[in-house]
C-alpha atoms as a PDB file:
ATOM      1  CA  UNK A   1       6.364 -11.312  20.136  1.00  0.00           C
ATOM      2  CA  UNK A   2       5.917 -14.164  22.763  1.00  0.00           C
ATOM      3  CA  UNK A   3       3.165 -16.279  23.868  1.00  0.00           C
ATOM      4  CA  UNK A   4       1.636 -17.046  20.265  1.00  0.00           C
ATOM      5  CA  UNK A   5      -0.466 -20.077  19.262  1.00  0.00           C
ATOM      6  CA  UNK A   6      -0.252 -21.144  15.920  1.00  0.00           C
ATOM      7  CA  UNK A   7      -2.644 -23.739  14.202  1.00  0.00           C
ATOM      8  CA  UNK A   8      -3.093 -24.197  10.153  1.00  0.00           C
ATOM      9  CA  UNK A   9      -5.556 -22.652   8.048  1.00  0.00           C
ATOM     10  CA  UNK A  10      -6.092 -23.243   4.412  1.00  0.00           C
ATOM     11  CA  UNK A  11      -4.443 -23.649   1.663  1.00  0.00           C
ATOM     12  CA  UNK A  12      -4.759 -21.441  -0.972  1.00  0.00           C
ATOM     13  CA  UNK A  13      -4.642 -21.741  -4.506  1.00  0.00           C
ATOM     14  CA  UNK A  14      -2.023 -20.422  -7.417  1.00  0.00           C
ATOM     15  CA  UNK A  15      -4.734 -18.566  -8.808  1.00  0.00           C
ATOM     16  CA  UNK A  16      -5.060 -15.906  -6.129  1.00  0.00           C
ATOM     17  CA  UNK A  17      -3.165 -12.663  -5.959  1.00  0.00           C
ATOM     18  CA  UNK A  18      -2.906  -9.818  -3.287  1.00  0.00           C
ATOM     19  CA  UNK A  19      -3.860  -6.404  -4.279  1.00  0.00           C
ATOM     20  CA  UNK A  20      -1.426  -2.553  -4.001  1.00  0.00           C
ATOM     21  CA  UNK A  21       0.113  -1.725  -3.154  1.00  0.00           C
ATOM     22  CA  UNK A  22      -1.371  -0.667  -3.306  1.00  0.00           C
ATOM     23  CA  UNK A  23      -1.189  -1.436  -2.515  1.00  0.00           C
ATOM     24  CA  UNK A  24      -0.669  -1.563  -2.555  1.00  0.00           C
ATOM     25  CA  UNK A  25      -4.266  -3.986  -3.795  1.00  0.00           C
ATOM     26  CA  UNK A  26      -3.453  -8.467  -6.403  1.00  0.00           C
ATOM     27  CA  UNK A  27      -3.290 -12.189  -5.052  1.00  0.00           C
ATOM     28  CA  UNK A  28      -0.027 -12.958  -5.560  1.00  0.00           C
ATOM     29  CA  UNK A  29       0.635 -12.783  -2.144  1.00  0.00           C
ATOM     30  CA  UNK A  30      -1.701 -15.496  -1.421  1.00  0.00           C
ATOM     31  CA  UNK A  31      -0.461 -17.172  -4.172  1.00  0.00           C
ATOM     32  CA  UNK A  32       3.254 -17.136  -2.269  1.00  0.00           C
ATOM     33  CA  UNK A  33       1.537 -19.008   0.790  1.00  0.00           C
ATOM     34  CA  UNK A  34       1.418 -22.523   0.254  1.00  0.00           C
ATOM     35  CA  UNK A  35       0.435 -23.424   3.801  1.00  0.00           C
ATOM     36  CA  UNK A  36      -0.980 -20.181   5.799  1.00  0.00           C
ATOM     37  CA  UNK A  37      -0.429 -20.030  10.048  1.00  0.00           C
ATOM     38  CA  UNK A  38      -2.824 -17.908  12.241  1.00  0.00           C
ATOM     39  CA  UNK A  39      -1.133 -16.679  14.910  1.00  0.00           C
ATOM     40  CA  UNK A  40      -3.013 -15.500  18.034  1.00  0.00           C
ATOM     41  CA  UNK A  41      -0.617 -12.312  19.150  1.00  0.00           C
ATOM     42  CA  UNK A  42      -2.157 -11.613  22.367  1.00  0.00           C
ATOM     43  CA  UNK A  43      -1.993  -7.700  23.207  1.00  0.00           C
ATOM     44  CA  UNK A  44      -0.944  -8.570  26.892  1.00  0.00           C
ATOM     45  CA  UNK A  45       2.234  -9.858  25.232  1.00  0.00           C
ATOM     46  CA  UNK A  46       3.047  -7.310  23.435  1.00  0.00           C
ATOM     47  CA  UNK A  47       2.339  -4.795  25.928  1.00  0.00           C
ATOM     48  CA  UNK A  48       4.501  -7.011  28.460  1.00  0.00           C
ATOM     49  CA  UNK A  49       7.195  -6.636  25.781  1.00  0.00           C
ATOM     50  CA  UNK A  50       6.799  -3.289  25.024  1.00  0.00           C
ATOM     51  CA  UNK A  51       7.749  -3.314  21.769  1.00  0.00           C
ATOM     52  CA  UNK A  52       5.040  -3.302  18.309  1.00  0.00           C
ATOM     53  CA  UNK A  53       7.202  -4.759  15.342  1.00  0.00           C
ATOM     54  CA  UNK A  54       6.444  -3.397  12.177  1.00  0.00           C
ATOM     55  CA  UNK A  55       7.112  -4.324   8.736  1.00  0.00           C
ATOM     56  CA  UNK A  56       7.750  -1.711   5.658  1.00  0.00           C
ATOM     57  CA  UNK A  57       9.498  -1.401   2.944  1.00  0.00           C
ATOM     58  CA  UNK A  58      11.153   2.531   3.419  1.00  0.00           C
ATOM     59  CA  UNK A  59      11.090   2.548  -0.491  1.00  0.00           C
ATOM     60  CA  UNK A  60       7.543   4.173  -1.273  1.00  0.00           C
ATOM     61  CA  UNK A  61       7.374   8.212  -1.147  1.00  0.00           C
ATOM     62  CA  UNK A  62       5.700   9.372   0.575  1.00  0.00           C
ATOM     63  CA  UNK A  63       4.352   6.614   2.635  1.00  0.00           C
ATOM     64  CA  UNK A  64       7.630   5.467   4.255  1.00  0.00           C
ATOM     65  CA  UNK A  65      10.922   6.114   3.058  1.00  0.00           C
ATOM     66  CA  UNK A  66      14.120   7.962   4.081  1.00  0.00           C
ATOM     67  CA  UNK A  67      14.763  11.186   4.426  1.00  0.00           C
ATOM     68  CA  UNK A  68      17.657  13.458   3.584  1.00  0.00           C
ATOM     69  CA  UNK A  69      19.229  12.554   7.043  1.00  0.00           C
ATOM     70  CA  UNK A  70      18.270   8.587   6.074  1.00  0.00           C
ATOM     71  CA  UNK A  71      16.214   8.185   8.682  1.00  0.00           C
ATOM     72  CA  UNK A  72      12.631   6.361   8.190  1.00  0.00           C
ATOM     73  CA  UNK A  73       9.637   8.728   7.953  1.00  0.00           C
ATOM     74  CA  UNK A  74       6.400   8.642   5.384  1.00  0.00           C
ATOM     75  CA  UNK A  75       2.645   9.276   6.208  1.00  0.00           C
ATOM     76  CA  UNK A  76       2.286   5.665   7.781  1.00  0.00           C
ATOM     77  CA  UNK A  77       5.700   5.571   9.367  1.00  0.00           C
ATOM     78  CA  UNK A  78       4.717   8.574  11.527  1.00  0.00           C
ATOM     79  CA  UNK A  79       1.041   7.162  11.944  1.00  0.00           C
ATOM     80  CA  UNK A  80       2.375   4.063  13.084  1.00  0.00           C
ATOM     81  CA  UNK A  81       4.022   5.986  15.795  1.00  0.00           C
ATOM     82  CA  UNK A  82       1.905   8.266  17.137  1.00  0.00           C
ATOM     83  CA  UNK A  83      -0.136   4.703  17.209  1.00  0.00           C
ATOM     84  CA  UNK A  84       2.598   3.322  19.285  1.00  0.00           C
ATOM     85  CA  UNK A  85       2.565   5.913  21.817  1.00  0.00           C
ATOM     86  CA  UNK A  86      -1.189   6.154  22.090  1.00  0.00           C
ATOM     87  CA  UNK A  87      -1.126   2.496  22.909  1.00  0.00           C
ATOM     88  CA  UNK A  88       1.972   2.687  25.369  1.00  0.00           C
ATOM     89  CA  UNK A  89       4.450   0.872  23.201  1.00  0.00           C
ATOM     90  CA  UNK A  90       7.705   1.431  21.506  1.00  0.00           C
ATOM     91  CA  UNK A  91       7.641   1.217  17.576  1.00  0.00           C
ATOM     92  CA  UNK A  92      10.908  -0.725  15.761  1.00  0.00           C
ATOM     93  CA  UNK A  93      10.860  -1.395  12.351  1.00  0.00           C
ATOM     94  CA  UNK A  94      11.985  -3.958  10.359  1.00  0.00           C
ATOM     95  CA  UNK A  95      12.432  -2.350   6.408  1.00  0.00           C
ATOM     96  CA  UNK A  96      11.831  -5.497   3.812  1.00  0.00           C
ATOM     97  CA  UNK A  97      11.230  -5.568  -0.010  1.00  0.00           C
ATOM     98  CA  UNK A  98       7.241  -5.085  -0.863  1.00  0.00           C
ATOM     99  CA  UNK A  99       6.626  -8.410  -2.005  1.00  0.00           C
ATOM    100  CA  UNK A 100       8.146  -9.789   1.258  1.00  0.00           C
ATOM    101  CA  UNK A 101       5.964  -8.017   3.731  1.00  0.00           C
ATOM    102  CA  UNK A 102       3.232 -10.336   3.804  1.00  0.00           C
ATOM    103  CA  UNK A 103       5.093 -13.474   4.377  1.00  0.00           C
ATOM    104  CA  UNK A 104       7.359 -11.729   6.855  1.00  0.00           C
ATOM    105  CA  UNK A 105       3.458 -11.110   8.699  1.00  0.00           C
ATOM    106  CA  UNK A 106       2.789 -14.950   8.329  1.00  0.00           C
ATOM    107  CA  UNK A 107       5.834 -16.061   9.712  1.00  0.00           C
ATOM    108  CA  UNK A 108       5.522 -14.217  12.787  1.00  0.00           C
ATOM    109  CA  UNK A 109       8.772 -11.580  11.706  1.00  0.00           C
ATOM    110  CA  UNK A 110       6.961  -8.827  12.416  1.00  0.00           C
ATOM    111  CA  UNK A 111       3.497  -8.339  14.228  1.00  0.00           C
ATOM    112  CA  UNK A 112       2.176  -5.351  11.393  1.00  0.00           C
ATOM    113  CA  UNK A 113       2.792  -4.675   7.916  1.00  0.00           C
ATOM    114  CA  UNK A 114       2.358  -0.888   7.090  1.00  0.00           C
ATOM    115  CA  UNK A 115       2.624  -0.524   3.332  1.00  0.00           C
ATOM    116  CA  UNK A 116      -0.528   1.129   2.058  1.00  0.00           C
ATOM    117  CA  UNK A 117      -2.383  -2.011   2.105  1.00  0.00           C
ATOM    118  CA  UNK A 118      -5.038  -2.070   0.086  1.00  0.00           C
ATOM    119  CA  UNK A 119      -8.037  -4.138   1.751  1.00  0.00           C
ATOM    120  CA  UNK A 120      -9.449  -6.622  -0.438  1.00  0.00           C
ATOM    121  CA  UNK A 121     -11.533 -10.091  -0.101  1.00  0.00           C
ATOM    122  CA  UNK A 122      -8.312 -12.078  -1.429  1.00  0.00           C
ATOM    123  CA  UNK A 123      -6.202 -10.198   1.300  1.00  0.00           C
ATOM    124  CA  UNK A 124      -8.734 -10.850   4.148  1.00  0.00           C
ATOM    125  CA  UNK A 125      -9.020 -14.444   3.796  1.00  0.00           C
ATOM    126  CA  UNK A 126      -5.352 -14.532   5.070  1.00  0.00           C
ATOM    127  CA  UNK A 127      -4.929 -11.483   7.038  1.00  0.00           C
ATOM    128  CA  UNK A 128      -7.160  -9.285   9.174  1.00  0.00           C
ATOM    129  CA  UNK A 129      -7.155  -5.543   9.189  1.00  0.00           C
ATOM    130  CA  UNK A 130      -6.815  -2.446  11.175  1.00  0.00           C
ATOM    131  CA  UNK A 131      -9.476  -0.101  10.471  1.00  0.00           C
ATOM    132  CA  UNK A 132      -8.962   2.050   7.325  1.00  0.00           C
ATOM    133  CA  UNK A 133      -6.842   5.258   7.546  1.00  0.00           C
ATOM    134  CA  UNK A 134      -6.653   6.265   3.735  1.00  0.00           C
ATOM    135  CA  UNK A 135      -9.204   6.439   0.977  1.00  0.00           C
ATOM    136  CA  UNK A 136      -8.547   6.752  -2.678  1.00  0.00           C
ATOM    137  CA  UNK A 137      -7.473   6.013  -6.670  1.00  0.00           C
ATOM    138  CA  UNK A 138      -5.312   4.539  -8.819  1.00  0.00           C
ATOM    139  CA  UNK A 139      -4.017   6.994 -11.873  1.00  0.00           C
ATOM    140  CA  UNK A 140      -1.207   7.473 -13.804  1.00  0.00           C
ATOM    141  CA  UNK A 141       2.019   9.557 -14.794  1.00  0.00           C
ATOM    142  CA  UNK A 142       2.142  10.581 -18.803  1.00  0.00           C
ATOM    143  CA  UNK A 143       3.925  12.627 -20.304  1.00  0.00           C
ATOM    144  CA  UNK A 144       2.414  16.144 -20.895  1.00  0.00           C
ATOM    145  CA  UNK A 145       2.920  15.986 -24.547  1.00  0.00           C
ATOM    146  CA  UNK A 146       0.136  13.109 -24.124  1.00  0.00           C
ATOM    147  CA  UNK A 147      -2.075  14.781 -22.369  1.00  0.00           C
ATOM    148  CA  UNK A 148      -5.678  14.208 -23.930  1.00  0.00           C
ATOM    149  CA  UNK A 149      -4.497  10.821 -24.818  1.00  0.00           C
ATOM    150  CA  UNK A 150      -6.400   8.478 -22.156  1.00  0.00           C
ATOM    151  CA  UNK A 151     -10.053   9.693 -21.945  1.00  0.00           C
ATOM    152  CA  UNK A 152     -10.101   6.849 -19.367  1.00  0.00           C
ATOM    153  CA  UNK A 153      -8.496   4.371 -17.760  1.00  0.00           C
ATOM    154  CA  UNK A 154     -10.261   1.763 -20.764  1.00  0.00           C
ATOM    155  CA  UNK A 155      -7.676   3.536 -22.947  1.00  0.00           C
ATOM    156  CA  UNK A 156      -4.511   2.154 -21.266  1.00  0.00           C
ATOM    157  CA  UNK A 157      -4.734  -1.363 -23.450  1.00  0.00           C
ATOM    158  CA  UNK A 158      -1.641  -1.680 -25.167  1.00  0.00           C
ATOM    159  CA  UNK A 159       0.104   0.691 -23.460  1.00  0.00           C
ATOM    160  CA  UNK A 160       4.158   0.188 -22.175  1.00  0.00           C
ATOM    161  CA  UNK A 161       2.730   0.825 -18.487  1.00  0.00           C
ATOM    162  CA  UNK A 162       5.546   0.718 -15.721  1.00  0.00           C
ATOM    163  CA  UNK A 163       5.229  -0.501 -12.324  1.00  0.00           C
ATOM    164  CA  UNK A 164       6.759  -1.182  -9.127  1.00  0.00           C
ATOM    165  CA  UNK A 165       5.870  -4.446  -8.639  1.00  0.00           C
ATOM    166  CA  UNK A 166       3.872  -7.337 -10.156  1.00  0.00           C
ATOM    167  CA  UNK A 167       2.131  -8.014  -6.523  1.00  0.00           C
ATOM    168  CA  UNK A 168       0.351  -4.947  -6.175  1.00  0.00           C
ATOM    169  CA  UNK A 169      -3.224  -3.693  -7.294  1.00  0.00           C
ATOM    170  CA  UNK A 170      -1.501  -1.687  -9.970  1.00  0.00           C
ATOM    171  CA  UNK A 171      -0.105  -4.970 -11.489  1.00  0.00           C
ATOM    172  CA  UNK A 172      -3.224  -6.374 -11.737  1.00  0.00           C
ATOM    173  CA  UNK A 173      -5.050  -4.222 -12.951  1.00  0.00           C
ATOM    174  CA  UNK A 174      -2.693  -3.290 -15.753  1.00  0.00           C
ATOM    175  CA  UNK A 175      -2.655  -7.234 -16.593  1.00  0.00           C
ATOM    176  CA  UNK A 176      -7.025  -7.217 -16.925  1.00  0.00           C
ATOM    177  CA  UNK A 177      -6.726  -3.929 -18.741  1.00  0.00           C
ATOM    178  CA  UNK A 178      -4.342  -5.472 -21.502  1.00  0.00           C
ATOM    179  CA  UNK A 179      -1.171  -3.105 -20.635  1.00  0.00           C
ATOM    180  CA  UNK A 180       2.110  -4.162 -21.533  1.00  0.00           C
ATOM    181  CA  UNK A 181       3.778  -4.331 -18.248  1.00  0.00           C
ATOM    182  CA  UNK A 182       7.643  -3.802 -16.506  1.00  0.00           C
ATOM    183  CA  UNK A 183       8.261  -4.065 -13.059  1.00  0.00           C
ATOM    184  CA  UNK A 184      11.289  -2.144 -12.181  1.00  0.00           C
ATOM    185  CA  UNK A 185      13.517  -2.530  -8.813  1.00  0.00           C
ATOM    186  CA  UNK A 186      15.299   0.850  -9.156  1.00  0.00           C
ATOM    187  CA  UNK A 187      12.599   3.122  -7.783  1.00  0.00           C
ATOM    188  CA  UNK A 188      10.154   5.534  -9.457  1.00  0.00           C
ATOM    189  CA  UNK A 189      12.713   8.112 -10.823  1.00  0.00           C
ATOM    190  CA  UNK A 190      13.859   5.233 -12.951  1.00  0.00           C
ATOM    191  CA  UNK A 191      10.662   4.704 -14.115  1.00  0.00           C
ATOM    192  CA  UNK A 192       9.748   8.729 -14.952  1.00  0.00           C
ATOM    193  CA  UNK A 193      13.060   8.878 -16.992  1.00  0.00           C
ATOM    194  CA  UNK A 194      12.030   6.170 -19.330  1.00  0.00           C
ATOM    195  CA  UNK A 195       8.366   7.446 -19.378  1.00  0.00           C
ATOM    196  CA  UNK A 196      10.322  10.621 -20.910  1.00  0.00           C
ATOM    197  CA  UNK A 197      12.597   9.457 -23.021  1.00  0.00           C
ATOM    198  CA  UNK A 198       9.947   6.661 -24.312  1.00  0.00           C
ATOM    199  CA  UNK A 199      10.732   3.788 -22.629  1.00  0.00           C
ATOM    200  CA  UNK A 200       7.781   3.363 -21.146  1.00  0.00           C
ATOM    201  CA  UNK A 201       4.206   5.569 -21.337  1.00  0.00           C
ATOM    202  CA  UNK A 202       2.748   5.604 -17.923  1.00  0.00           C
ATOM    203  CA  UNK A 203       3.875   4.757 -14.257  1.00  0.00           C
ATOM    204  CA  UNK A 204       0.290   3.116 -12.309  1.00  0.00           C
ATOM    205  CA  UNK A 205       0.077   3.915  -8.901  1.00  0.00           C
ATOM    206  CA  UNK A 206      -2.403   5.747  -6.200  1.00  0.00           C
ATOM    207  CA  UNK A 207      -2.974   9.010  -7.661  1.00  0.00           C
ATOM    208  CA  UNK A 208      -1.640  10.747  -4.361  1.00  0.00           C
ATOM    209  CA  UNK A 209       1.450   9.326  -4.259  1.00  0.00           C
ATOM    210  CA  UNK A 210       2.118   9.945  -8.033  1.00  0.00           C
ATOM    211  CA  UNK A 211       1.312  13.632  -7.545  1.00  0.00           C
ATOM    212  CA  UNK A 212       3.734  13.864  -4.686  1.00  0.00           C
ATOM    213  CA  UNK A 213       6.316  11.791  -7.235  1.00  0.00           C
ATOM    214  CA  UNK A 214       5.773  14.373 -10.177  1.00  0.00           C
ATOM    215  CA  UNK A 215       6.287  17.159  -7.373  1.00  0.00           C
ATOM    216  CA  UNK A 216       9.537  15.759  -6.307  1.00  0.00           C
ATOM    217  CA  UNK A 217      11.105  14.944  -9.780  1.00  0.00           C
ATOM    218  CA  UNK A 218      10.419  18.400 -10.676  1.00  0.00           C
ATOM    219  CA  UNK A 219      10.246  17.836 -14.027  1.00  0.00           C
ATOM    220  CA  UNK A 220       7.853  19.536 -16.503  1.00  0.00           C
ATOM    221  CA  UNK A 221       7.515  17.268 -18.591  1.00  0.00           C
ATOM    222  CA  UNK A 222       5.533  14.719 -16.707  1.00  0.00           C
ATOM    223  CA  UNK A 223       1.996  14.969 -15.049  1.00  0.00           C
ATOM    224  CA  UNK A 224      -0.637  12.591 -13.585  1.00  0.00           C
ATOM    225  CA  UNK A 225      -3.764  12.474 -15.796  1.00  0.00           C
ATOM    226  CA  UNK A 226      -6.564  13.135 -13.867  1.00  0.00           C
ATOM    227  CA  UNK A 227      -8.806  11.405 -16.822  1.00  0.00           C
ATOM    228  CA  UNK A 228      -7.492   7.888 -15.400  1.00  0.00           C
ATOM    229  CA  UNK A 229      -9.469   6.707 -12.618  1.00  0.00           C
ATOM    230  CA  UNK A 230      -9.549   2.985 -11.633  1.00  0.00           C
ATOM    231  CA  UNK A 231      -9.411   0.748  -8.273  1.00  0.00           C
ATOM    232  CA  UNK A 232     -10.545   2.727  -5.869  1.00  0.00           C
ATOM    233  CA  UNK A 233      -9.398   1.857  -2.542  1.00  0.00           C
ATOM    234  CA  UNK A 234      -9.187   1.931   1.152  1.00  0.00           C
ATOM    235  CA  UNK A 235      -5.745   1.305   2.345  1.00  0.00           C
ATOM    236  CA  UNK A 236      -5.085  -0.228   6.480  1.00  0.00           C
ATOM    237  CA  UNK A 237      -2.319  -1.572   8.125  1.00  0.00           C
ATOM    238  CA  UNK A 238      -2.604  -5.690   8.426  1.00  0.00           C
ATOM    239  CA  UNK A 239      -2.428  -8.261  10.737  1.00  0.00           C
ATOM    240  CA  UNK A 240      -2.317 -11.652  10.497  1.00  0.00           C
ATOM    241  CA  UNK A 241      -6.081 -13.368  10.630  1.00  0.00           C
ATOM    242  CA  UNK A 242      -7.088 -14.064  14.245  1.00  0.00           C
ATOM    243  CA  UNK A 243      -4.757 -11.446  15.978  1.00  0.00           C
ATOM    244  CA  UNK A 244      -8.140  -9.510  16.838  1.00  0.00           C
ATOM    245  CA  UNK A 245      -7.117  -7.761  20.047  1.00  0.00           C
ATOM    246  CA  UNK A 246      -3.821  -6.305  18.862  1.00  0.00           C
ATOM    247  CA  UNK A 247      -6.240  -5.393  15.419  1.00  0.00           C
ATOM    248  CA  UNK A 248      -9.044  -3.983  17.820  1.00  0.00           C
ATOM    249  CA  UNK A 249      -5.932  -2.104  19.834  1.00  0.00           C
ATOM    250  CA  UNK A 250      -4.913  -0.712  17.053  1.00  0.00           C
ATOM    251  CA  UNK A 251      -7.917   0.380  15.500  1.00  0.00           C
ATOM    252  CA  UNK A 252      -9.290   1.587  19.059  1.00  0.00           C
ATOM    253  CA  UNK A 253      -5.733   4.200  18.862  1.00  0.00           C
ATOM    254  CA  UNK A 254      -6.536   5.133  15.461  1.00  0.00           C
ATOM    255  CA  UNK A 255     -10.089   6.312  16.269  1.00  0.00           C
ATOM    256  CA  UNK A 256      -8.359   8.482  19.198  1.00  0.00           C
ATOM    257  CA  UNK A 257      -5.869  10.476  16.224  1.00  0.00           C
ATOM    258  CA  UNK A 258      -9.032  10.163  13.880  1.00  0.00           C
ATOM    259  CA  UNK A 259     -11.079  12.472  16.822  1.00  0.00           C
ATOM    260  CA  UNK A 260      -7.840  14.475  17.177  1.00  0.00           C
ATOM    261  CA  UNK A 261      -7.512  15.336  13.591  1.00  0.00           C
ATOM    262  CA  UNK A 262      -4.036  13.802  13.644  1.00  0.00           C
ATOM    263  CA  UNK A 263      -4.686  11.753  10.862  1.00  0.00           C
ATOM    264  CA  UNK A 264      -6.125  14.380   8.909  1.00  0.00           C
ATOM    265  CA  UNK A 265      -2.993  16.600   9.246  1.00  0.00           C
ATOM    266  CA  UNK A 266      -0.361  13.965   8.613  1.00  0.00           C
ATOM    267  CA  UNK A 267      -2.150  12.971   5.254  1.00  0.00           C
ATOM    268  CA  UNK A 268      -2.105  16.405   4.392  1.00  0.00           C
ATOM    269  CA  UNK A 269       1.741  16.758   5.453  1.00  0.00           C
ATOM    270  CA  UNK A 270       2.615  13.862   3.290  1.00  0.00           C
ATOM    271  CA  UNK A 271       0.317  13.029   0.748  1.00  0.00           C
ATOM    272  CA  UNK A 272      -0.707  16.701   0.122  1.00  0.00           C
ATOM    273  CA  UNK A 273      -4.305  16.077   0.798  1.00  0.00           C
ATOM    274  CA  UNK A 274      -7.174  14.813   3.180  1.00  0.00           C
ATOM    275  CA  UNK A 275      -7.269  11.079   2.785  1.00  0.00           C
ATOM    276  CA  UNK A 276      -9.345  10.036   5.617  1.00  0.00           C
ATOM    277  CA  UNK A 277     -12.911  10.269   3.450  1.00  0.00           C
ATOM    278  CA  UNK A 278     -14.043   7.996   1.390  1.00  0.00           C
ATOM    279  CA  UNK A 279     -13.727   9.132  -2.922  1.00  0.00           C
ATOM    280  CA  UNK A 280     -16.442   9.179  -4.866  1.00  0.00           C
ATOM    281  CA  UNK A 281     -16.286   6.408  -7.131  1.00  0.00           C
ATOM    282  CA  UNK A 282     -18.725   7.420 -10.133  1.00  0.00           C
ATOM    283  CA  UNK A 283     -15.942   7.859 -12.768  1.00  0.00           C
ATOM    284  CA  UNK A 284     -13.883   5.074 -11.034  1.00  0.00           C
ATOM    285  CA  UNK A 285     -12.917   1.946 -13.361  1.00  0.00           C
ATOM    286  CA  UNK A 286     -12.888  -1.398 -11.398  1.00  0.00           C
ATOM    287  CA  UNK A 287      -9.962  -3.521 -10.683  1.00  0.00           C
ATOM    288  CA  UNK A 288     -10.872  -6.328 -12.683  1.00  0.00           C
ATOM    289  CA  UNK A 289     -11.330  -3.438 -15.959  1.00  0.00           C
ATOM    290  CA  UNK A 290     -15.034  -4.659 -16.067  1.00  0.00           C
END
């Protein structure tokens, strides 16, 4: 990234939190950022360069992770590259914790953060975003034994709820539901063991990715219940606020796969489903529980 001017922007307060994931959705990110930057990337840079740098964390099936030949792959790994080669541009990623994405964008690290960002009002004070590419829920994994338990997501107060991390939308909204929370750094098999042998009594994330977790833990004993519904969500990759003609760029190739059906087939390659429309929200419970 070259030719970048940088001025400050406001600072915001330790009350705000990004969202999740999932998104992953939260404000904690925000909260992170004592002084923000806005960086104008132009796109004549980058294109001069040739090279997009992206940001992810190769950690959350089955958006990006690593294969059985540990190479990088996941529904917005590959989107991000057929992205790159619409637009002319080599990809190269730069794999980070979650929780350091964000700041990694502010800093000028990398020049997109490709997560499963949710888009939320607390996130697009500080960042702008590409248009979305992914539409839906949050659930949950149970075991089966408890299934019938949760008539809604209302129902998860005072449960031992597992998560991820505490800077997603998951986080948060397990915190205004009245959960009992753990974060865990070992990945999400970690996490379904102890949901079965009691540790724990539900794992909150988007309901596609935890039915493509239950698939590949193979395990009978655990399920998403479809009864939970809550933050519903449209997920983008981000930029940092003010970089509008690498965001327009971007979303300008998107629209191209969108038309091609591209998008279409690599949500239903990875995620087991089309993800590109939005959900209907009727039985949907809010973010902030209400």
């Amino acid at each position: 990234m070259i030719n970048k001017t940088i001025s400050l922007t406001t600072l915001l307060t330790a009350g705000l939190l990004l969202t999740a994931c999932t998104t992953s959705d939260n404000n904690e990110e925000a909260e992170n950022a004592s002084e923000e930057t806005t960086e104008d990337i132009s796109w004549s840079s980058i294109e001069e360069e040739g090279v997009l740098t992206v940001g992810t964390s190769g950690t959350y099936a089955p958006i990006t992770f690593l294969n059985d030949e540990n190479e990088l792959t996941g529904f917005e790994v590959e989107l991000v590259r057929e992205l790159g080669e619409e637009l002319g541009v080599e990809v190269e990623f730069e794999t980070m914790q979650f929780d350091g994405l964000l700041p990694a964008l502010r800093n000028g690290q990398i020049d997109v953060a490709a997560n499963d960002f949710a888009i939320t009002e607390e996130r697009k004070e500080i960042f702008d975003f590409v248009d979305s590419h992914k539409y839906s829920y949050g659930s949950a994994i149970i075991r089966t034994e408890d299934d019938g338990k949760f008539e809604s997501a209302y129902d998860l107060e005072g449960v031992k709820i597992g998560l991820g991390s505490l800077t997603s939308n998951y986080a948060t909204f397990a915190e205004n539901i009245g959960g009992e929370t753990t974060a865990y750094d070992a990945g999400v098999d970690t996490i379904m063991r102890d949901i079965l042998n009691g540790n724990q009594d539900a794992y909150l994330n988007d309901r596609l990715v935890l039915q493509r977790n239950v698939e590949e833990f193979g395990d009978d004993g655990l399920m998403v219940d479809e009864d939970i519904k809550y933050h519903s969500s449209e997920s983008a990759l981000a930029v940092l606020k003010g970089n509008t003609e690498l965001r327009d760029k971007l979303s300008e190739a998107l629209a191209v796969l969108k038309d091609e059906g591209r998008v279409s087939e690599l949500s239903i390659e990875f995620l087991g489903a089309d993800s590109t429309q939005p959900v209907d929200q009727s039985e949907v419970v809010s973010l902030d529980a209400e």
